[in-house]
Every structure is written in structure tokens, then in C-alpha cells.
N, C-alpha and C. Protein backbone atom coordinates (compact mmCIF):
# COMPACT_ATOMS: atom_id res chain seq x y z
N UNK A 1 73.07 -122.10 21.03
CA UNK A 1 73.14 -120.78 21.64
C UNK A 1 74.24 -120.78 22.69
N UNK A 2 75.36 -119.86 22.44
CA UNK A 2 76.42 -120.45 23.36
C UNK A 2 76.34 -119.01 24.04
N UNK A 3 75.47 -118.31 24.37
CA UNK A 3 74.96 -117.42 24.74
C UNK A 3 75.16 -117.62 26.71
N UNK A 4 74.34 -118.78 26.52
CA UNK A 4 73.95 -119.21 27.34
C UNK A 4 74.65 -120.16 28.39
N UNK A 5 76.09 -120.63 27.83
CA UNK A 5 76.56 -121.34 28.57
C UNK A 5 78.07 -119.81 29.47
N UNK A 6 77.56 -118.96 28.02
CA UNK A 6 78.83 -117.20 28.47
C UNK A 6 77.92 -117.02 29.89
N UNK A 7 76.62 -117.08 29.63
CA UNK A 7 75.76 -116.29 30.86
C UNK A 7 76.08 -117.10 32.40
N UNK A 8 76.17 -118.57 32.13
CA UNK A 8 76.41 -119.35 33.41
C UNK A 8 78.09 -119.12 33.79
N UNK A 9 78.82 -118.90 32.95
CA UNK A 9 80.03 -118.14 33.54
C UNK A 9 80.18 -116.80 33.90
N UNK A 10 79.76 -116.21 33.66
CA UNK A 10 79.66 -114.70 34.03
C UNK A 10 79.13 -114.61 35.78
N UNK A 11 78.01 -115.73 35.69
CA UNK A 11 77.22 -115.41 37.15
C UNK A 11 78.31 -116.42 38.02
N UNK A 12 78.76 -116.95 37.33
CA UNK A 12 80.13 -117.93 38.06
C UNK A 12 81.27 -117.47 38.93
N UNK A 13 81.39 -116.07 38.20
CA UNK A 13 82.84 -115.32 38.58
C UNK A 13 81.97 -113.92 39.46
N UNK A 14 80.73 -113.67 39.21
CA UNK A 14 80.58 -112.60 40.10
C UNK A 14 79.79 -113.10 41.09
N UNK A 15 79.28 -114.57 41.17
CA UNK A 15 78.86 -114.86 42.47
C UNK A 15 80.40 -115.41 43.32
N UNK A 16 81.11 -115.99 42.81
CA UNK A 16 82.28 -115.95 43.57
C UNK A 16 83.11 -115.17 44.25
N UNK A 17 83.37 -113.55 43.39
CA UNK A 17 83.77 -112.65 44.13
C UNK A 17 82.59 -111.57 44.54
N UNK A 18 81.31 -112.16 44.81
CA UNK A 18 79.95 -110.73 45.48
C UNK A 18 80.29 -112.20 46.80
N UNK A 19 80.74 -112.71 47.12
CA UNK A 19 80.70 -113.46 48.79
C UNK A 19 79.51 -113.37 49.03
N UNK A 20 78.52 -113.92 48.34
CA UNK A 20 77.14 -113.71 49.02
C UNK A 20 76.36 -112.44 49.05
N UNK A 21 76.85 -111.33 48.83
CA UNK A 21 76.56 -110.08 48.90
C UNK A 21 75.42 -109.82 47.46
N UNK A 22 74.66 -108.71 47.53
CA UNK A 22 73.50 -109.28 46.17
C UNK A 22 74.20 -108.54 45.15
N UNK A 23 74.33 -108.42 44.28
CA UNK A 23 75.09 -107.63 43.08
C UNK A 23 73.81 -107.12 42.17
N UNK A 24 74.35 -105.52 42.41
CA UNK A 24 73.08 -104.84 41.36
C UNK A 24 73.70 -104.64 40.04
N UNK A 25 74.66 -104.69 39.37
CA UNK A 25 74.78 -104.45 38.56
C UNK A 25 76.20 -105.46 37.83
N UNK A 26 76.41 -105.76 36.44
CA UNK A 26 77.89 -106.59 36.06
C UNK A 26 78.07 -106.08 34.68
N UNK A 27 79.42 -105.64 34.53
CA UNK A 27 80.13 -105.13 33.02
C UNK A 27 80.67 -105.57 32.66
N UNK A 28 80.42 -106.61 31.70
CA UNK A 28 81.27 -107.49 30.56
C UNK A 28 82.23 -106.66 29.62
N UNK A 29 83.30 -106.92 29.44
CA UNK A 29 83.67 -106.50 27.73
C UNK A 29 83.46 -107.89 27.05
N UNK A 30 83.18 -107.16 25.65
CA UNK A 30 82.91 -108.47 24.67
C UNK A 30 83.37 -107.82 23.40
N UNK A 31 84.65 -109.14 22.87
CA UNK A 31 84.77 -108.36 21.55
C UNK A 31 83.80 -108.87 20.62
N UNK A 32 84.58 -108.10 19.46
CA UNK A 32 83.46 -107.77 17.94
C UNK A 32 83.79 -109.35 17.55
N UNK A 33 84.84 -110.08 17.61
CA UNK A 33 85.10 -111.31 16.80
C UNK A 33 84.36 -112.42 18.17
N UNK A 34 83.44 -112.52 18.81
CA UNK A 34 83.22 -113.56 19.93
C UNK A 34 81.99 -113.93 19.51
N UNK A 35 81.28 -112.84 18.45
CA UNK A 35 80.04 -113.00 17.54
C UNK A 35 79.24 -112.84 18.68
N UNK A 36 78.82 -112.93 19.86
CA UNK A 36 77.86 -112.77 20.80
C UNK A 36 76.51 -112.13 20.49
N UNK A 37 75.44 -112.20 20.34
CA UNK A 37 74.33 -111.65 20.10
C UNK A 37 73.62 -111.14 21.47
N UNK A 38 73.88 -109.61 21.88
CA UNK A 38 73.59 -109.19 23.52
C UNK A 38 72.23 -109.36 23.76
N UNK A 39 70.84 -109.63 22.47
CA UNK A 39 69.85 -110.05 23.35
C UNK A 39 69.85 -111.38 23.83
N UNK A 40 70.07 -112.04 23.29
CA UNK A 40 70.27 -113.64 23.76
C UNK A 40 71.39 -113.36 25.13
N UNK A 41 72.14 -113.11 24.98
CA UNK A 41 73.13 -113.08 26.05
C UNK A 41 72.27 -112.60 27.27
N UNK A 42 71.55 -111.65 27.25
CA UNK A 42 70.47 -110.18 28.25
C UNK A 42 69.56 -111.65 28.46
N UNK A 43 69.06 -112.25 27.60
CA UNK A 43 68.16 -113.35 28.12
C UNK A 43 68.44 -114.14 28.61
N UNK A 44 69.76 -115.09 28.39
CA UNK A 44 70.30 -116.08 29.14
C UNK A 44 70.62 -115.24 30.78
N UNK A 45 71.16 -114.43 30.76
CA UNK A 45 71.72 -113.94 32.10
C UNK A 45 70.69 -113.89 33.06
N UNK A 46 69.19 -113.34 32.48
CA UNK A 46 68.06 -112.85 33.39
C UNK A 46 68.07 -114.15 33.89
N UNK A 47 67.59 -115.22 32.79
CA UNK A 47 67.77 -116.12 32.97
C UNK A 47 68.05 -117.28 34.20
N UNK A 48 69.30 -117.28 34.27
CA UNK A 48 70.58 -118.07 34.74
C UNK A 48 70.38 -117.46 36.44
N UNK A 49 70.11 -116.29 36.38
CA UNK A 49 70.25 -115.26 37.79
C UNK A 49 69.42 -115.03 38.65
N UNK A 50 68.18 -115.99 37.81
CA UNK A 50 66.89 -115.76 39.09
C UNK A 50 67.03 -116.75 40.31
N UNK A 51 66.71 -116.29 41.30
CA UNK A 51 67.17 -117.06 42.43
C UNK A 51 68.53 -116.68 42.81
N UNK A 52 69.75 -116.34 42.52
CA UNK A 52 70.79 -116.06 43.15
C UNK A 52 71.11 -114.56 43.26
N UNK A 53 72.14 -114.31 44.06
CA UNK A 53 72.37 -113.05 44.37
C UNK A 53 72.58 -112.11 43.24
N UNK A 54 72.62 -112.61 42.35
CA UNK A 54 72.48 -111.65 41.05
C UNK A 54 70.82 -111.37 40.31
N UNK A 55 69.91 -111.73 41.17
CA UNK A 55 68.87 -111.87 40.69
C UNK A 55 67.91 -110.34 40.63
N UNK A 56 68.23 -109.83 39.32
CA UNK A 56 67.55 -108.33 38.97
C UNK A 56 69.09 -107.83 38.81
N UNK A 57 70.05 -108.30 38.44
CA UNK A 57 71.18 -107.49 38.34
C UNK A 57 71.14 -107.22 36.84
N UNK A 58 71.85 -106.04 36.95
CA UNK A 58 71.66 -105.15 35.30
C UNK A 58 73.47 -105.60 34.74
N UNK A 59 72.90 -106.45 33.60
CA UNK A 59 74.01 -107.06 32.70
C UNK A 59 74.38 -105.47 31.74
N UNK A 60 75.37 -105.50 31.82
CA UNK A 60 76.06 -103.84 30.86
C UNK A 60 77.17 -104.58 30.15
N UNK A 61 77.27 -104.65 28.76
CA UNK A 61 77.82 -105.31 27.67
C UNK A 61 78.75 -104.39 27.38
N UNK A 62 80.22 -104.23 26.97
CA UNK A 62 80.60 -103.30 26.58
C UNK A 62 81.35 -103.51 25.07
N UNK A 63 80.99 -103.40 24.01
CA UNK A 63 81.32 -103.72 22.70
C UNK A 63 83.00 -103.29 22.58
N UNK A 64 84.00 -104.54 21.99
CA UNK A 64 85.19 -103.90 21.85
C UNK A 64 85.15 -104.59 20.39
N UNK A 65 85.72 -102.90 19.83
CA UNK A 65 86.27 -103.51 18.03
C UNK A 65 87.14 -104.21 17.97
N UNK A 66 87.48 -105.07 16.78
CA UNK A 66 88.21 -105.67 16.59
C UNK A 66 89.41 -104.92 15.82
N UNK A 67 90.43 -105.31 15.91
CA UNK A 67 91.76 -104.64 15.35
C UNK A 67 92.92 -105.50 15.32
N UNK A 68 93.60 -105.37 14.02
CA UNK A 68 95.26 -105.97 13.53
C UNK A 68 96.04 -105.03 13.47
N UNK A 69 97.46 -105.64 13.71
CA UNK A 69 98.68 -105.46 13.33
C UNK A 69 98.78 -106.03 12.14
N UNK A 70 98.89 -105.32 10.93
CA UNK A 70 99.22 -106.49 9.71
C UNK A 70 101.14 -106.63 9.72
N UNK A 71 101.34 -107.76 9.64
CA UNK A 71 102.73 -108.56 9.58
C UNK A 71 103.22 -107.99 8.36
N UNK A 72 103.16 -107.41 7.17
CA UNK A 72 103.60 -106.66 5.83
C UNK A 72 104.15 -105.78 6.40
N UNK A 73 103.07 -104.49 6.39
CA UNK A 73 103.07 -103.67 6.54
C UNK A 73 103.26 -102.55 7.88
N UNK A 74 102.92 -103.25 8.81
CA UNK A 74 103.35 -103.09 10.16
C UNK A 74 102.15 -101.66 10.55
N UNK A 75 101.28 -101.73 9.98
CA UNK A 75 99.77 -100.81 10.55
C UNK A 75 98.91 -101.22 11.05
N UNK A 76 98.37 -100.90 12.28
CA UNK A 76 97.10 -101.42 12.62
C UNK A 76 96.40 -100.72 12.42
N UNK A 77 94.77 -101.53 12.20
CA UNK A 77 93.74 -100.74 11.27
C UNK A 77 92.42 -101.70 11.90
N UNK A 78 91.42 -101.48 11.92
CA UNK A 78 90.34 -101.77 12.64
C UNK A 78 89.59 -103.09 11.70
N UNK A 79 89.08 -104.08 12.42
CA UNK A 79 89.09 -104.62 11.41
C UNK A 79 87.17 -105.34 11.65
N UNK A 80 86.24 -105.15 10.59
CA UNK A 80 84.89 -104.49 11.06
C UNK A 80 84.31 -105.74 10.78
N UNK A 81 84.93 -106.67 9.49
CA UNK A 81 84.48 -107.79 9.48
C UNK A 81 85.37 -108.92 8.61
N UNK A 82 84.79 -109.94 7.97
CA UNK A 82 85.78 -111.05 7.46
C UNK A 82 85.42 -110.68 5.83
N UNK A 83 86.80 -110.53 5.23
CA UNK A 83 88.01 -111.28 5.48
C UNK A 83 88.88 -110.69 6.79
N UNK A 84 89.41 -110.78 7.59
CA UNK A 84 90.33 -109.75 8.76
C UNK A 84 91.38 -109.20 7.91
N UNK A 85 91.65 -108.24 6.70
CA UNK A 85 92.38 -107.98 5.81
C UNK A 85 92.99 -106.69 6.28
N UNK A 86 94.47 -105.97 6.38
CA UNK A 86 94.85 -104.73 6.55
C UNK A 86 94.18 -103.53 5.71
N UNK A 87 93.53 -102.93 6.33
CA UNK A 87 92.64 -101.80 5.59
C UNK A 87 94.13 -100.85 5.10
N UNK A 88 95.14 -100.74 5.15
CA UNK A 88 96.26 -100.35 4.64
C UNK A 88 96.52 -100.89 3.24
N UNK A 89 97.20 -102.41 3.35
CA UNK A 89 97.58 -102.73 1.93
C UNK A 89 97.02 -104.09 1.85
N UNK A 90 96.14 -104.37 2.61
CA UNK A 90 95.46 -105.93 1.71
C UNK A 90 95.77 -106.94 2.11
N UNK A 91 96.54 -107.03 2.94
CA UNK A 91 96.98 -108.37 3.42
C UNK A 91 96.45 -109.01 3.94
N UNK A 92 96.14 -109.80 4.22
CA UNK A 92 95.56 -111.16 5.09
C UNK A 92 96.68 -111.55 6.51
N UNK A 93 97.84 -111.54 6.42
CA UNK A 93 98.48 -111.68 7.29
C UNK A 93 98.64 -110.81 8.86
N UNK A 94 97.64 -110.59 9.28
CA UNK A 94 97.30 -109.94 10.51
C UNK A 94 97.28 -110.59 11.64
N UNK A 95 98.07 -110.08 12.60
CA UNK A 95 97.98 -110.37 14.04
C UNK A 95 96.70 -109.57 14.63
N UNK A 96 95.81 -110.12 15.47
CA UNK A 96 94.88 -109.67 15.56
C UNK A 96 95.32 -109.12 17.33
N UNK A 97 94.99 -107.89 17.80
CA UNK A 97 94.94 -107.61 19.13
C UNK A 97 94.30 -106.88 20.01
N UNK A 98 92.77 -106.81 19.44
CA UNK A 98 91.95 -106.61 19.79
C UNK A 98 90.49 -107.35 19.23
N UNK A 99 89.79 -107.38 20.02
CA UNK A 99 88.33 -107.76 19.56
C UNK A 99 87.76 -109.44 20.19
N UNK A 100 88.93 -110.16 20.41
CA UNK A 100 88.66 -111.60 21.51
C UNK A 100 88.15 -111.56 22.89
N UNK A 101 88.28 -110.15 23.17
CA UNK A 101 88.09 -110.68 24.87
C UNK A 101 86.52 -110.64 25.10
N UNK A 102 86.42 -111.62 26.49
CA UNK A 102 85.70 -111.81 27.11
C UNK A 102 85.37 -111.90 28.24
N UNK A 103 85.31 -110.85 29.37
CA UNK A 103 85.67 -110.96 30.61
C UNK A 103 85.12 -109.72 31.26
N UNK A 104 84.43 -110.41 32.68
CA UNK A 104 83.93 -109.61 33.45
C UNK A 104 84.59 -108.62 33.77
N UNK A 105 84.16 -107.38 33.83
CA UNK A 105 85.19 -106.27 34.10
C UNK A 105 84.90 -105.47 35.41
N UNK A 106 84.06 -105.85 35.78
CA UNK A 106 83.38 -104.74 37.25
C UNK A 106 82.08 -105.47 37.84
N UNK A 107 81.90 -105.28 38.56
CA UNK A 107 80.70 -105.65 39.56
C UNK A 107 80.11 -104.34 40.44
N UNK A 108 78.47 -104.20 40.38
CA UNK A 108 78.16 -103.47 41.65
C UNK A 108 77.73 -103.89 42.61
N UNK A 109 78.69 -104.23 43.72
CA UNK A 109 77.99 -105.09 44.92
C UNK A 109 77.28 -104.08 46.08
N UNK A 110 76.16 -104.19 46.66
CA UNK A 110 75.98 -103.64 47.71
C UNK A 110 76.64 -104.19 48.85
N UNK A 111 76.88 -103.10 49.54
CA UNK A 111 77.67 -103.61 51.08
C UNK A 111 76.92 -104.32 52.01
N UNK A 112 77.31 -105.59 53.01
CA UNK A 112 77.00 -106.01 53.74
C UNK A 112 76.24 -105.35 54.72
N UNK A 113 74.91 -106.06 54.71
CA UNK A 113 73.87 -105.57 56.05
C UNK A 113 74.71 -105.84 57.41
N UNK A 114 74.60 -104.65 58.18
CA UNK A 114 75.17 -104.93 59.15
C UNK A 114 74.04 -105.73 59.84
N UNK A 115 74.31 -107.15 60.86
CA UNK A 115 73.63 -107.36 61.76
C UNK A 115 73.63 -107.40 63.24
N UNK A 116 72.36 -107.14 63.85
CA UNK A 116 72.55 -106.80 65.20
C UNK A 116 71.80 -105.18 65.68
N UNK A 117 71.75 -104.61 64.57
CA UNK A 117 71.36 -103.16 64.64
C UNK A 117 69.98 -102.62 64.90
């Protein structure tokens, strides 16, 4: 389940930039080719986050399609599953430039308690 090792990086990069601050909420993009399965992912995260400042933070997945440039034909066309073939003319020879990423995209941090007040 490599679900689970995505979830311990995710809380990696938003406990690093929440400075301690509790984070209610985190928006992944995830492409279509990273295969990710979002309940396992939703489970690892609850997971991974109890006890730290992300703990009750709402994981928001954001699905990105996958898509080529085919090298023939020079069309890009969406590409939904394998073979990764140009839905144009058939090719196999596709640059792919969409659908890999993986990366935190936003955080909701609450603002620092003021103290002293």
C-alpha cells in the first residue's frame, strides 16, 4: 500500500510549512496515472495525523486526467487508460503531460493564537 508512505509525505510538507500552527484542511492534486486509491490514501492520512497538528484535518484529493501529445501526429487527446495510445491516429508514441503529478497544492492553516490576551 504505497498509499501510505504518499500520506507520511503529505503531512511532511504541510507540517513543515503550518510552523506549528493546526491545519484544518490540505489539497492534493493527484494524477490519473499515480494509480492512487483515495480511500486508502483518506485512511492512511487520518491515520498518519493523529496526534499532530494536522490531526482532524480534511484531506481534499483533486483528480487530474491524464493526457498526450502524440509525437506522429502532433494532437493531444486525453488519455483514460492503458494502452496510453493517441485517441487521434493510434499511436503509441506519446509524450505524456498531464496525469503524473503529485503535490500538495494548498493548506488551511488557522492563524496563530495570540498570547497574553
Amino acid at each position: 500500500m504505497h498509499e501510505l508512505s504518499i500520506a507520511e509525505s503529505i503531512v511532511a510538507v504541510a507540517e513543515r510549512h503550518a510552523r506549528g500552527r493546526h491545519v484544518a484542511a490540505v489539497t492534493v492534486s493527484v494524477g490519473h496515472l499515480r494509480q492512487v486509491v483515495p480511500a486508502s490514501l483518506e485512511f492512511a492520512f487520518e491515520l498518519i495525523t493523529q496526534g499532530t497538528a494536522l490531526d482532524g484535518a480534511e484531506l481534499i484529493l483533486e483528480e487530474v486526467p491524464s493526457a498526450g501529445v502524440c509525437r506522429r501526429c502532433g494532437r493531444e487527446s486525453r488519455l483514460d487508460g492503458f494502452p496510453l495510445n493517441c485517441r487521434s491516429c493510434g499511436s503509441a508514441d506519446v509524450e505524456i503531460v498531464s496525469g503524473e503529478e503529485l503535490q500538495v497544492e494548498s493548506l488551511d492553516v488557522e492563524e496563530e493564537v495570540a498570547h497574553g490576551r
